[in-house]
PDB file of N, CA and C in Angstrom:
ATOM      1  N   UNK A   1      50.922  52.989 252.933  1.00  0.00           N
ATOM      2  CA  UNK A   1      50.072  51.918 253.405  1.00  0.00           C
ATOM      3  C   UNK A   1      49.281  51.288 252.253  1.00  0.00           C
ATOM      4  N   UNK A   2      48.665  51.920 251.279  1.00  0.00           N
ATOM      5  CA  UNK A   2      47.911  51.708 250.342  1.00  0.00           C
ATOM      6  C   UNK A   2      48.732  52.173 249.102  1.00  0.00           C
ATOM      7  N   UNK A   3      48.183  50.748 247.774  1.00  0.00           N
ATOM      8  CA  UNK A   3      48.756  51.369 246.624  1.00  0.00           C
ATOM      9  C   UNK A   3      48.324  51.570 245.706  1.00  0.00           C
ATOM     10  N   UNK A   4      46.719  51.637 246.024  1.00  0.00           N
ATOM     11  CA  UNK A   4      45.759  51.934 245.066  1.00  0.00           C
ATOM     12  C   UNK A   4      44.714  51.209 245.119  1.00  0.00           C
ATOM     13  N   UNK A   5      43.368  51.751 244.382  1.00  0.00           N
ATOM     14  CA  UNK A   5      42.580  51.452 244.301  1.00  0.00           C
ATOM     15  C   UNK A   5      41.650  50.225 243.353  1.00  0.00           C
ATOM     16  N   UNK A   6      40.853  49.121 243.329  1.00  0.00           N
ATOM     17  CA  UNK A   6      40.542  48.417 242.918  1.00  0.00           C
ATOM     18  C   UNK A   6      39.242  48.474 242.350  1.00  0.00           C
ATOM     19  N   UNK A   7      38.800  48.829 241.830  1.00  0.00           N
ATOM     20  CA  UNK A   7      37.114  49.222 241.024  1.00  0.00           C
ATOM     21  C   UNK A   7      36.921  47.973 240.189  1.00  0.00           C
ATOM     22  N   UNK A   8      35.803  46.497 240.811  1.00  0.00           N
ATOM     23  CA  UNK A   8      35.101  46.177 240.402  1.00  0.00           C
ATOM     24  C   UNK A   8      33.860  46.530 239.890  1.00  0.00           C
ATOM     25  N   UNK A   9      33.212  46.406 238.551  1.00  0.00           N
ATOM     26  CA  UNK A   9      31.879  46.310 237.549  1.00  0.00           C
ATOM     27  C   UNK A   9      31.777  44.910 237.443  1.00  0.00           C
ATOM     28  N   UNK A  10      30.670  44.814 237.596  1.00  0.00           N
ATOM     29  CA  UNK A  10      29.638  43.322 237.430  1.00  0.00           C
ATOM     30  C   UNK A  10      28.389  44.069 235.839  1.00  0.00           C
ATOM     31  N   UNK A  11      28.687  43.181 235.152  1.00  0.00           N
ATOM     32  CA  UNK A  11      28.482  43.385 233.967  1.00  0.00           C
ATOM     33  C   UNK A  11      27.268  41.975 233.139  1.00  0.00           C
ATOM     34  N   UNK A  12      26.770  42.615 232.603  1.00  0.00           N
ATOM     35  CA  UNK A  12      25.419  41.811 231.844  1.00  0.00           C
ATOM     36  C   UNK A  12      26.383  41.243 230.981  1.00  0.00           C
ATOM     37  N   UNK A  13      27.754  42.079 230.175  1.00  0.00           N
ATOM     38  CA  UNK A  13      28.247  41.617 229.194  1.00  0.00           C
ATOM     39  C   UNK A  13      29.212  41.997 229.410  1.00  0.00           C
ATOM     40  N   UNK A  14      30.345  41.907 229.648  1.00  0.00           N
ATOM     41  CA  UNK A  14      31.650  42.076 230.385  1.00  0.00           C
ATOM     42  C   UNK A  14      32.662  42.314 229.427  1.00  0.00           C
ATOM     43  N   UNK A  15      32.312  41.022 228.208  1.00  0.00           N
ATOM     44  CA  UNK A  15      33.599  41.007 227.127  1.00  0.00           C
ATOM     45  C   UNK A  15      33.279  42.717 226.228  1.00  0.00           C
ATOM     46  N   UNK A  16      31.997  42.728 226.090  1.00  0.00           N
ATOM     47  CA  UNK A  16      31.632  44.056 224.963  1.00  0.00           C
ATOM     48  C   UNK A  16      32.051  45.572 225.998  1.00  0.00           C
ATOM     49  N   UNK A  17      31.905  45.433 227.461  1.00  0.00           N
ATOM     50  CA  UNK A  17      32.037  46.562 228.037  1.00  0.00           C
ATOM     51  C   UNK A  17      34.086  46.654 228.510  1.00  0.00           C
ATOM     52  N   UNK A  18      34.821  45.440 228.467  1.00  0.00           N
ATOM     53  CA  UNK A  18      36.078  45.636 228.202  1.00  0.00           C
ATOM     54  C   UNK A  18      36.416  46.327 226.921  1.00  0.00           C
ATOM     55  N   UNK A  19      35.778  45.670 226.008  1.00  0.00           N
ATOM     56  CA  UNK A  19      35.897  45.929 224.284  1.00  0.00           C
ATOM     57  C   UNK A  19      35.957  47.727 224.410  1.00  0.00           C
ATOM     58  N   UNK A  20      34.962  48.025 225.287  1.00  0.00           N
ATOM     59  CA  UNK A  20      34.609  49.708 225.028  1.00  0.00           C
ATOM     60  C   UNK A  20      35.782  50.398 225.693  1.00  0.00           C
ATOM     61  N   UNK A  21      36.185  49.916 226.731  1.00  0.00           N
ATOM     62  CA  UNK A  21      36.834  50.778 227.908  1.00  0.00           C
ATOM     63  C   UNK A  21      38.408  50.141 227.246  1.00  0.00           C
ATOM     64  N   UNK A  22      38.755  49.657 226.330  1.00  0.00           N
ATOM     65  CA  UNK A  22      40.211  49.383 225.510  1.00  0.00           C
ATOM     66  C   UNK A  22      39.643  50.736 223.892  1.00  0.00           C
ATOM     67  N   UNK A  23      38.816  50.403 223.411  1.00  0.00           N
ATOM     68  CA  UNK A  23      38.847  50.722 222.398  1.00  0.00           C
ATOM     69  C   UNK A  23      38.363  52.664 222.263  1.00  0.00           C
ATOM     70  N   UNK A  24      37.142  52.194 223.219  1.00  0.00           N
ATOM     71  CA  UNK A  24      36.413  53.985 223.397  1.00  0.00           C
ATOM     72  C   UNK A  24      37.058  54.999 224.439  1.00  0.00           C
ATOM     73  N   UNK A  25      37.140  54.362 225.347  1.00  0.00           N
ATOM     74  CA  UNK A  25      38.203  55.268 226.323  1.00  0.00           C
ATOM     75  C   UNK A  25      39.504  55.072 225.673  1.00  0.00           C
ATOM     76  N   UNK A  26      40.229  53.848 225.760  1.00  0.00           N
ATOM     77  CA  UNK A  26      41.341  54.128 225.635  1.00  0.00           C
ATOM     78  C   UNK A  26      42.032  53.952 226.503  1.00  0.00           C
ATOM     79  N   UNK A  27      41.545  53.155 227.514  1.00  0.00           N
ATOM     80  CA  UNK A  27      42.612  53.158 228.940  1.00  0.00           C
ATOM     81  C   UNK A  27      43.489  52.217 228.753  1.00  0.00           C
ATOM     82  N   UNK A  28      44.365  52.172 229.046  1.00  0.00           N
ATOM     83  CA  UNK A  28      45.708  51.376 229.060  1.00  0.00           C
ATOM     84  C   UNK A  28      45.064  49.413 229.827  1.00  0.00           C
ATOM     85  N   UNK A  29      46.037  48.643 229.629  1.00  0.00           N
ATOM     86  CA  UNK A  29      45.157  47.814 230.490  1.00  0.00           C
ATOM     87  C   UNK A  29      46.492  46.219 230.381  1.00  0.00           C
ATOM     88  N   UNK A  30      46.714  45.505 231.222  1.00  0.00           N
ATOM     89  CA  UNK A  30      46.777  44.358 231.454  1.00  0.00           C
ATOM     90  C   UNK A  30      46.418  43.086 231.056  1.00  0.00           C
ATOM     91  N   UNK A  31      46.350  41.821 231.142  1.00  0.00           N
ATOM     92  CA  UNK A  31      45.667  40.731 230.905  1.00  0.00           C
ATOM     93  C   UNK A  31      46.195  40.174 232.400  1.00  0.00           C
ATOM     94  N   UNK A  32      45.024  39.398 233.066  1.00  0.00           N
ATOM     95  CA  UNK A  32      45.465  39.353 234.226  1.00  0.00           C
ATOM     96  C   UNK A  32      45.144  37.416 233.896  1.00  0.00           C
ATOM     97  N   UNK A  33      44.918  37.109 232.980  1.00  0.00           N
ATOM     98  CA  UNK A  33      44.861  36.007 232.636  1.00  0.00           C
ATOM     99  C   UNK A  33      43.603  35.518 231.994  1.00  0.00           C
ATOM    100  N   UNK A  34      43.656  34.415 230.966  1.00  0.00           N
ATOM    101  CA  UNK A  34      42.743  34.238 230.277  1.00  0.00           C
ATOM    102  C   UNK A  34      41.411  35.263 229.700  1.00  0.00           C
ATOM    103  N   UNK A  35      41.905  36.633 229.395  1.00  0.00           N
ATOM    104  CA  UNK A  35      41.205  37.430 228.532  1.00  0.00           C
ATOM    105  C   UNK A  35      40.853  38.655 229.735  1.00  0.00           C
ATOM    106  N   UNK A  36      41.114  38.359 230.933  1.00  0.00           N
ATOM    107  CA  UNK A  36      40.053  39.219 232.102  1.00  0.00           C
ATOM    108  C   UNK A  36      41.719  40.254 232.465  1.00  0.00           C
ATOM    109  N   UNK A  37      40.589  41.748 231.535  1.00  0.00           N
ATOM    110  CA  UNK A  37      41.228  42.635 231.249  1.00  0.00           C
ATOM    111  C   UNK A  37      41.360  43.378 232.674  1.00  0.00           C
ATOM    112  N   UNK A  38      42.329  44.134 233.198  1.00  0.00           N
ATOM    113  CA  UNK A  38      42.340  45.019 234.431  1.00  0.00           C
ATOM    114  C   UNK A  38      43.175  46.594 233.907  1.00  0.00           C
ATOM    115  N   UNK A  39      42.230  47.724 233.813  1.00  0.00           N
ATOM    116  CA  UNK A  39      42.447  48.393 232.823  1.00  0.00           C
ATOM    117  C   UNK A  39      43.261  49.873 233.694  1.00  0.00           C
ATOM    118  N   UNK A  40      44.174  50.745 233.476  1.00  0.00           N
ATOM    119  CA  UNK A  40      44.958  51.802 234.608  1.00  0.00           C
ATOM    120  C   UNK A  40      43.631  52.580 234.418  1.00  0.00           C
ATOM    121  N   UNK A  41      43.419  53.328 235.470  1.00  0.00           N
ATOM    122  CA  UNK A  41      42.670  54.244 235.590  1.00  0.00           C
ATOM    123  C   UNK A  41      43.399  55.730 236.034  1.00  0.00           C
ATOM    124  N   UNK A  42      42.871  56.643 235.993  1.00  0.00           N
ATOM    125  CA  UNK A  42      43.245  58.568 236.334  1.00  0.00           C
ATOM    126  C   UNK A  42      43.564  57.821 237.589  1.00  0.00           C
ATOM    127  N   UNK A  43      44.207  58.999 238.227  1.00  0.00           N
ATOM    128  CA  UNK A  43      44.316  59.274 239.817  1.00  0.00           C
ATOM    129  C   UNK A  43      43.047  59.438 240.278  1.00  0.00           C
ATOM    130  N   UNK A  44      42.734  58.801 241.847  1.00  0.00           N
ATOM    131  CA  UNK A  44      41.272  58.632 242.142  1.00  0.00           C
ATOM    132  C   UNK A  44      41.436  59.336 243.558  1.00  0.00           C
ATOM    133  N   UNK A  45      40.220  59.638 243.848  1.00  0.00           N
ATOM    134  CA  UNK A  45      40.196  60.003 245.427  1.00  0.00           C
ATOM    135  C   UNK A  45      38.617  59.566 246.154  1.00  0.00           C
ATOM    136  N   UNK A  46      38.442  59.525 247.139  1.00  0.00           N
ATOM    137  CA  UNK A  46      37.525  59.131 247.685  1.00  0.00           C
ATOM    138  C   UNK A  46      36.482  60.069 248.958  1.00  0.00           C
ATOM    139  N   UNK A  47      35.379  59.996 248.861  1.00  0.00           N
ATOM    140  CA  UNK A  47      34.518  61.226 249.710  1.00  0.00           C
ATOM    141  C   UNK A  47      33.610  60.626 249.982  1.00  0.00           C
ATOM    142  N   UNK A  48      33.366  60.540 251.829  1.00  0.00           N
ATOM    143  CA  UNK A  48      32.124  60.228 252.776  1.00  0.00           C
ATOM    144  C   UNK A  48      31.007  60.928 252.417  1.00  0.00           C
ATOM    145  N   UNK A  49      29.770  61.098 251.787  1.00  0.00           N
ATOM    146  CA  UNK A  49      28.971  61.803 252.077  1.00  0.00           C
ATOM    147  C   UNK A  49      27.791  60.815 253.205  1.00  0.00           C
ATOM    148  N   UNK A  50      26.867  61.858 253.882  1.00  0.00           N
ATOM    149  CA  UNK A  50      25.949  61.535 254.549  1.00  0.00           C
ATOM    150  C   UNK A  50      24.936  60.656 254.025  1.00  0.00           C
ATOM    151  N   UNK A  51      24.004  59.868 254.313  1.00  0.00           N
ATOM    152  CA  UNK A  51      22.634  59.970 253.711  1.00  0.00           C
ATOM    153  C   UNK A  51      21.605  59.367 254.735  1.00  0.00           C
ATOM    154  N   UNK A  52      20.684  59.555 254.622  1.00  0.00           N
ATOM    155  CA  UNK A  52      19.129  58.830 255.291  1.00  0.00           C
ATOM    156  C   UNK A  52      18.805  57.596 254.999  1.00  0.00           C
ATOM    157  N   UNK A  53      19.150  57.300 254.091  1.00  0.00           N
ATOM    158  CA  UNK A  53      18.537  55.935 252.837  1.00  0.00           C
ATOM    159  C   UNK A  53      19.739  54.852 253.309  1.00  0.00           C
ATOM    160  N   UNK A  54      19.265  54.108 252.352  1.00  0.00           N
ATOM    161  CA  UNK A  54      20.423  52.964 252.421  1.00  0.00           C
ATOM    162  C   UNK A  54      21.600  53.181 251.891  1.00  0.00           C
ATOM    163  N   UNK A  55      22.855  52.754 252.378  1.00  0.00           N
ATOM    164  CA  UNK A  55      24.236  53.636 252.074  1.00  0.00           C
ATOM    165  C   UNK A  55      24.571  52.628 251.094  1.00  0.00           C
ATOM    166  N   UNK A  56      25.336  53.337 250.602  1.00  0.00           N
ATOM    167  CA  UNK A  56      25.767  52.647 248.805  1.00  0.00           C
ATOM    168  C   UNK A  56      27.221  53.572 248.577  1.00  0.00           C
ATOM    169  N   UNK A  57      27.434  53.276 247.184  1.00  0.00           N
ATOM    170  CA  UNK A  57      28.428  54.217 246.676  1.00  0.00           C
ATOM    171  C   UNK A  57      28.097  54.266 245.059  1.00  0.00           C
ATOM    172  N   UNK A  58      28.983  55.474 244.536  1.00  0.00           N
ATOM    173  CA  UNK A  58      28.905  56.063 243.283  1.00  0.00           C
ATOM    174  C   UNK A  58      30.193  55.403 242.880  1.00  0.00           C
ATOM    175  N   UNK A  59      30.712  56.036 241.484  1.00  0.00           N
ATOM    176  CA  UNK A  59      31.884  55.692 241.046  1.00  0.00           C
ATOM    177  C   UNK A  59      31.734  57.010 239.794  1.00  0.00           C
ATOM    178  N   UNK A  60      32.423  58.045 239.494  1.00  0.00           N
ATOM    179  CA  UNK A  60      32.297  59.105 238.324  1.00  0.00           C
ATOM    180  C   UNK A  60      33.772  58.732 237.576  1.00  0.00           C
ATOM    181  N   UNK A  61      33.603  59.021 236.628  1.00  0.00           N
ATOM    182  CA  UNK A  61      35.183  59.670 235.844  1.00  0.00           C
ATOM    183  C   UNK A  61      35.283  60.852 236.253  1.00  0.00           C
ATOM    184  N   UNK A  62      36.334  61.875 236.354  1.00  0.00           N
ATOM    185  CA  UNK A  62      36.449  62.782 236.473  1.00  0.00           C
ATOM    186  C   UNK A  62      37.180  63.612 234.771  1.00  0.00           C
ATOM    187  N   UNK A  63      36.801  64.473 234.645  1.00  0.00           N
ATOM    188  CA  UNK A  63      37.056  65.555 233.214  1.00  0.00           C
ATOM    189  C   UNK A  63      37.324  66.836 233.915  1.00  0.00           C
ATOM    190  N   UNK A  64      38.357  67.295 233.123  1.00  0.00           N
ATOM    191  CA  UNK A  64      38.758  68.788 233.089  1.00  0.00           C
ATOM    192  C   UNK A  64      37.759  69.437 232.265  1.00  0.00           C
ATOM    193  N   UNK A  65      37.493  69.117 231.225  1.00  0.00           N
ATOM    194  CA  UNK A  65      36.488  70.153 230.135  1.00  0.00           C
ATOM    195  C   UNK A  65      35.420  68.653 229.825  1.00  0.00           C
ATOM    196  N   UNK A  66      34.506  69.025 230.338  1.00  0.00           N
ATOM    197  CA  UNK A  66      33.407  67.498 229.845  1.00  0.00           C
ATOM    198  C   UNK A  66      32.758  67.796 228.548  1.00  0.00           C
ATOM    199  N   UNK A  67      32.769  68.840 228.161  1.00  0.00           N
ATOM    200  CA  UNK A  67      32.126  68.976 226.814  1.00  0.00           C
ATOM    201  C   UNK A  67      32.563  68.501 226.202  1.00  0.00           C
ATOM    202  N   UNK A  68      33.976  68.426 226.184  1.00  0.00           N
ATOM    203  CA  UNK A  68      35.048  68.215 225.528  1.00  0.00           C
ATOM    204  C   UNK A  68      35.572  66.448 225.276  1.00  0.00           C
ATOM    205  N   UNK A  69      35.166  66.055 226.195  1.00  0.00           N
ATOM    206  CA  UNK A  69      35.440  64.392 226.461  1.00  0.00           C
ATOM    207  C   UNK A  69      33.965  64.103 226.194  1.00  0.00           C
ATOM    208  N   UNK A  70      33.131  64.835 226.335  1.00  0.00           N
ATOM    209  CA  UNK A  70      32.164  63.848 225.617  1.00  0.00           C
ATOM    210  C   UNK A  70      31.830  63.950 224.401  1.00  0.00           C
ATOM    211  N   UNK A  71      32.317  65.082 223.853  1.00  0.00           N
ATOM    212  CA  UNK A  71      32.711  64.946 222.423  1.00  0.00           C
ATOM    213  C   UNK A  71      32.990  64.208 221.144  1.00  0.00           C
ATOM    214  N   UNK A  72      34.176  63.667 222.097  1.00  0.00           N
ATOM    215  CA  UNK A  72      35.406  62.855 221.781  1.00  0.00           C
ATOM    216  C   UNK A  72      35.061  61.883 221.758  1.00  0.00           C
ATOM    217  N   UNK A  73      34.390  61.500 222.626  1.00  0.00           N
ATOM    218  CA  UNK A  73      33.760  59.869 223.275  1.00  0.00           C
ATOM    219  C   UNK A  73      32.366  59.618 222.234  1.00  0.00           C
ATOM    220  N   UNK A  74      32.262  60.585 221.666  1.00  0.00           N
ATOM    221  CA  UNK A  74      30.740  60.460 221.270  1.00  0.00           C
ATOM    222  C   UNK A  74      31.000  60.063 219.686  1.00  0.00           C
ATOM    223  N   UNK A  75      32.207  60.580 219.351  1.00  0.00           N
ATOM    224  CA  UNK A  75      33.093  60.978 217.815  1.00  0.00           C
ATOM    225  C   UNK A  75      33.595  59.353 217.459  1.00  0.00           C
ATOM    226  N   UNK A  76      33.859  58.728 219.284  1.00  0.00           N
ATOM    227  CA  UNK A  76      34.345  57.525 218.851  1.00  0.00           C
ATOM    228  C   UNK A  76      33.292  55.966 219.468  1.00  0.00           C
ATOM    229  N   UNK A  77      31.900  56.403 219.169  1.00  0.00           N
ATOM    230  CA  UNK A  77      30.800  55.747 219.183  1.00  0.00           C
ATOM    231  C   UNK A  77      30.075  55.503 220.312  1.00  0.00           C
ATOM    232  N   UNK A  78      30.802  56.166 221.712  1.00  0.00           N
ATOM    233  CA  UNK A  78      29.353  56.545 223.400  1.00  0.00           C
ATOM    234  C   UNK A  78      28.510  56.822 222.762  1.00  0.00           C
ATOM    235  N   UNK A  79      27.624  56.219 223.679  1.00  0.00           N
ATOM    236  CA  UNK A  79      26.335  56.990 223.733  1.00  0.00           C
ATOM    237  C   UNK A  79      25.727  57.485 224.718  1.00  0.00           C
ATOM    238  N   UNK A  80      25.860  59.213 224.676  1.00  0.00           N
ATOM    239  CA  UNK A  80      25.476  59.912 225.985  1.00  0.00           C
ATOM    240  C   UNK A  80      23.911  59.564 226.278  1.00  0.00           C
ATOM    241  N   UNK A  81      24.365  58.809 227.597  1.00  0.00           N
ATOM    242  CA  UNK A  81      23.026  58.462 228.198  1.00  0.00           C
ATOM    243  C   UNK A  81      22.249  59.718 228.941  1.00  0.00           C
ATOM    244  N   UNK A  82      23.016  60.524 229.785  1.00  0.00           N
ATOM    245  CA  UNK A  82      22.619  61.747 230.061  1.00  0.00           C
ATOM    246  C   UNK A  82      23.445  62.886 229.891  1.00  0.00           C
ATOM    247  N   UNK A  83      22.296  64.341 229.154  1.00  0.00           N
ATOM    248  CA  UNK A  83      23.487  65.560 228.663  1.00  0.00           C
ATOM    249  C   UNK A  83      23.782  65.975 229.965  1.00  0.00           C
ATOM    250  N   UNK A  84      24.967  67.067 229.804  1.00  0.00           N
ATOM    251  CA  UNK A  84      25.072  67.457 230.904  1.00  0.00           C
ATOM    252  C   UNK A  84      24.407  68.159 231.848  1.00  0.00           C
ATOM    253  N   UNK A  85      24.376  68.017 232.949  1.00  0.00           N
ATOM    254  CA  UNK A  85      23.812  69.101 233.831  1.00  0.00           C
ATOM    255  C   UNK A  85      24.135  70.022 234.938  1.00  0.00           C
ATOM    256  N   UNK A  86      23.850  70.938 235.420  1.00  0.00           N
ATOM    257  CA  UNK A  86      24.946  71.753 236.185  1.00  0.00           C
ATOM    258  C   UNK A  86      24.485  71.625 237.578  1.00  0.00           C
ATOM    259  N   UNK A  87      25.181  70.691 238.473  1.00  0.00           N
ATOM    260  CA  UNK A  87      24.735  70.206 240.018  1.00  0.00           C
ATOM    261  C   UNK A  87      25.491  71.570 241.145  1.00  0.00           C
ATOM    262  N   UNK A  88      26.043  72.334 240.361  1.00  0.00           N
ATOM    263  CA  UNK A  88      26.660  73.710 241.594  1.00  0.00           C
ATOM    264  C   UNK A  88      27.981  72.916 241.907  1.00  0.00           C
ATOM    265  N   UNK A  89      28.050  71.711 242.256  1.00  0.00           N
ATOM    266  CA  UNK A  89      29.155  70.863 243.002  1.00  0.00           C
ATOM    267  C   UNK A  89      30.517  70.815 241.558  1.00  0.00           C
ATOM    268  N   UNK A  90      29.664  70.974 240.277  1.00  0.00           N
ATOM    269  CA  UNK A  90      29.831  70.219 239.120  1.00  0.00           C
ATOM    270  C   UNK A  90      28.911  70.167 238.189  1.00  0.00           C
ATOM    271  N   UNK A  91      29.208  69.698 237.236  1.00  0.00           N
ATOM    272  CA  UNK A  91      28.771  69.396 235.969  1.00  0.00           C
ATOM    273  C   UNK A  91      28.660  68.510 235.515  1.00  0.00           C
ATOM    274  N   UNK A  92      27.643  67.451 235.620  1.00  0.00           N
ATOM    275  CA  UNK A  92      27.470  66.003 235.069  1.00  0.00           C
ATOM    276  C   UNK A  92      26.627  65.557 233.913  1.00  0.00           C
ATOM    277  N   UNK A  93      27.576  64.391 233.823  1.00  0.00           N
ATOM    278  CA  UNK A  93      26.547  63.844 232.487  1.00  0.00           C
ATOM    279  C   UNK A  93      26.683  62.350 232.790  1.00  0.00           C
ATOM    280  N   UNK A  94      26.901  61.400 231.370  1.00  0.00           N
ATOM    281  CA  UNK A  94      26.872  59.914 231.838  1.00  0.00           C
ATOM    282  C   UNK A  94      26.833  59.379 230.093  1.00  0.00           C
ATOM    283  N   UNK A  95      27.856  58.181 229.718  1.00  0.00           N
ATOM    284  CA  UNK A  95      27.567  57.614 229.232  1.00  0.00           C
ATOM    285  C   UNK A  95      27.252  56.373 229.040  1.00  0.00           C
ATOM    286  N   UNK A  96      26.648  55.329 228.052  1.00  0.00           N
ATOM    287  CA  UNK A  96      26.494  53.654 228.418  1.00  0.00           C
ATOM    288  C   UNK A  96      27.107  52.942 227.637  1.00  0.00           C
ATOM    289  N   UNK A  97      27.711  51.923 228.751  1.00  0.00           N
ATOM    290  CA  UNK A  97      28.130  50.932 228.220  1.00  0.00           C
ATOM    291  C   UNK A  97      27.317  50.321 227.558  1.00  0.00           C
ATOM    292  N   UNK A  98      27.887  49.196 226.445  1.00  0.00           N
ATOM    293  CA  UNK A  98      27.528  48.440 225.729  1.00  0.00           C
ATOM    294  C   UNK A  98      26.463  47.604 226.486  1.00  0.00           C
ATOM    295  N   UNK A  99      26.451  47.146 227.913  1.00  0.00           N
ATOM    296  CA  UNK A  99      25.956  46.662 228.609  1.00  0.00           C
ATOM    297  C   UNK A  99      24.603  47.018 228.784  1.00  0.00           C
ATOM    298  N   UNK A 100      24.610  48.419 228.969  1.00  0.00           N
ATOM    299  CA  UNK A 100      23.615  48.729 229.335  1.00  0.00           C
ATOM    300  C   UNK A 100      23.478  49.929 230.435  1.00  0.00           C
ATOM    301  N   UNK A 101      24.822  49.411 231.093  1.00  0.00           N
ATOM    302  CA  UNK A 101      25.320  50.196 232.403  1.00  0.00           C
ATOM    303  C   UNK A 101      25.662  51.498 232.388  1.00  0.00           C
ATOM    304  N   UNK A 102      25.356  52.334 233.122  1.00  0.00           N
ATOM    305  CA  UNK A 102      25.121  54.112 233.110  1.00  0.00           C
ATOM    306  C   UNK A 102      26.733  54.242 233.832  1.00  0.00           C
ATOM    307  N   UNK A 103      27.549  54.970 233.241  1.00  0.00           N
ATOM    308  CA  UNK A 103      28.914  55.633 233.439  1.00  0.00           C
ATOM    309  C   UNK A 103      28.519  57.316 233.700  1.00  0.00           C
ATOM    310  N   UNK A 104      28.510  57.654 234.836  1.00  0.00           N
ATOM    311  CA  UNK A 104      28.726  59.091 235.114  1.00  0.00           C
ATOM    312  C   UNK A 104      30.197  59.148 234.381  1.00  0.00           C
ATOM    313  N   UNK A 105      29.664  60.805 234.462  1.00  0.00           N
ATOM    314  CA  UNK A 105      31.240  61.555 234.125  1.00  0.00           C
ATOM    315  C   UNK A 105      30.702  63.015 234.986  1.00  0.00           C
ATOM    316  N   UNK A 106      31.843  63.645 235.452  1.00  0.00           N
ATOM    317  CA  UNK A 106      31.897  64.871 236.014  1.00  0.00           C
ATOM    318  C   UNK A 106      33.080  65.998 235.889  1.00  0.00           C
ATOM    319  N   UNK A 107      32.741  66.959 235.907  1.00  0.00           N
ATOM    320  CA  UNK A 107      33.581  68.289 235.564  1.00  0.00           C
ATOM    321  C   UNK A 107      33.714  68.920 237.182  1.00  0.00           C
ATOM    322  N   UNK A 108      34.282  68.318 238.002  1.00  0.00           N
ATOM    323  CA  UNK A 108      34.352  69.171 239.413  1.00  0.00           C
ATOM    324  C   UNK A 108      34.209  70.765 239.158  1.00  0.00           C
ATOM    325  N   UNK A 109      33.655  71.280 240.084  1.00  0.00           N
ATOM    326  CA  UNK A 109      34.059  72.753 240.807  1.00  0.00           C
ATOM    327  C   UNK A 109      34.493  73.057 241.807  1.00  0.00           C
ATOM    328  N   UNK A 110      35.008  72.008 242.559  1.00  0.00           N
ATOM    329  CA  UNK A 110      35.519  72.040 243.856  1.00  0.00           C
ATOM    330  C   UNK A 110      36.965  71.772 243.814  1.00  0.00           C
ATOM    331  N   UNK A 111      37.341  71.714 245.158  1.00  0.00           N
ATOM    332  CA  UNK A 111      38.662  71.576 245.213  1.00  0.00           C
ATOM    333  C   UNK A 111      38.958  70.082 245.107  1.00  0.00           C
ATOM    334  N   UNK A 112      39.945  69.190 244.260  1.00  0.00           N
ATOM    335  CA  UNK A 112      40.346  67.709 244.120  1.00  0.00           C
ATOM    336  C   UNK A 112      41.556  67.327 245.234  1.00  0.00           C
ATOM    337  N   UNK A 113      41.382  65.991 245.375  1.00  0.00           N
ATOM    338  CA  UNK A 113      42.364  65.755 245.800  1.00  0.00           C
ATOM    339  C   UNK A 113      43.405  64.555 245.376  1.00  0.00           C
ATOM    340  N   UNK A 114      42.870  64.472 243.807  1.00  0.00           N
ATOM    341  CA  UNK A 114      43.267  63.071 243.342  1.00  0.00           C
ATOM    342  C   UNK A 114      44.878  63.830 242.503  1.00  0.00           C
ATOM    343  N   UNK A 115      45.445  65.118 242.854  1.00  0.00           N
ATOM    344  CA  UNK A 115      46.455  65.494 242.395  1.00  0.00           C
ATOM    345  C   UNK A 115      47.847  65.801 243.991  1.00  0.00           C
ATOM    346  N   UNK A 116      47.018  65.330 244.724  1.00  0.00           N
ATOM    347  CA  UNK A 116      47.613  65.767 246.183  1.00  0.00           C
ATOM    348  C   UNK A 116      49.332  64.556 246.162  1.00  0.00           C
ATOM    349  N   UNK A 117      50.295  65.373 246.633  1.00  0.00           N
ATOM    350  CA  UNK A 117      51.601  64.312 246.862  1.00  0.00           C
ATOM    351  C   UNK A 117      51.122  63.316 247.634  1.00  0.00           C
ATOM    352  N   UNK A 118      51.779  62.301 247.675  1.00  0.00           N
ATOM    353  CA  UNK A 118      51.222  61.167 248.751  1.00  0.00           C
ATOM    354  C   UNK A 118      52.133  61.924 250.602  1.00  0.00           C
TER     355      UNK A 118
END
């Protein structure tokens, strides 16, 4: 039914935070015309949680070893906006875009489902 997922960012600076996510990540990517990059992302999965407040959503990277990717990321000029921390669920941290904009990253401890057959 579905063939994937679409993750819009609204960006202060759009061209410098493509610049990062080609050059610092490294993600593979498209031209979908006149410069407006659309970049592959990991396998993704998606989770309802509850809340009281006004409902919203998150967006994380997911990492096998986050020490390890933020390392890497840090070796090739991130800047960890937050070190990691240990949520029981996981292990988070976050780096920023050029923008300005806060990028979680997470080390699950739970079970995934972004490796499941279709």
């Amino acid at each position: 039914m579905f063939s994937g997922v679409h993750v819009t960012f609204y960006s202060r600076d759009a061209e410098a935070d493509r610049v990062f996510l080609q050059d610092v990540f490294g993600f593979e990517h498209v031209d979908a015309g006149g410069g407006w990059l659309v970049f592959k992302l990991p396998p993704a999965e998606i989770a309802m949680h509850p809340t009281e407040g006004e409902p919203g959503h998150e967006m994380y990277l997911m990492c096998d070893d986050l020490t390890r990717t933020l390392t890497a990321l840090e070796d090739r000029g991130a800047e960890i906006s937050r070190a990691i921390s240990d949520r029981g669920w996981g292990l988070l941290a976050a780096v920023r875009l050029p923008s300005g904009t806060e990028l979680p990253l997470y080390e699950p401890r739970h079970p995934t489902a972004h490796g499941l057959s279709p």
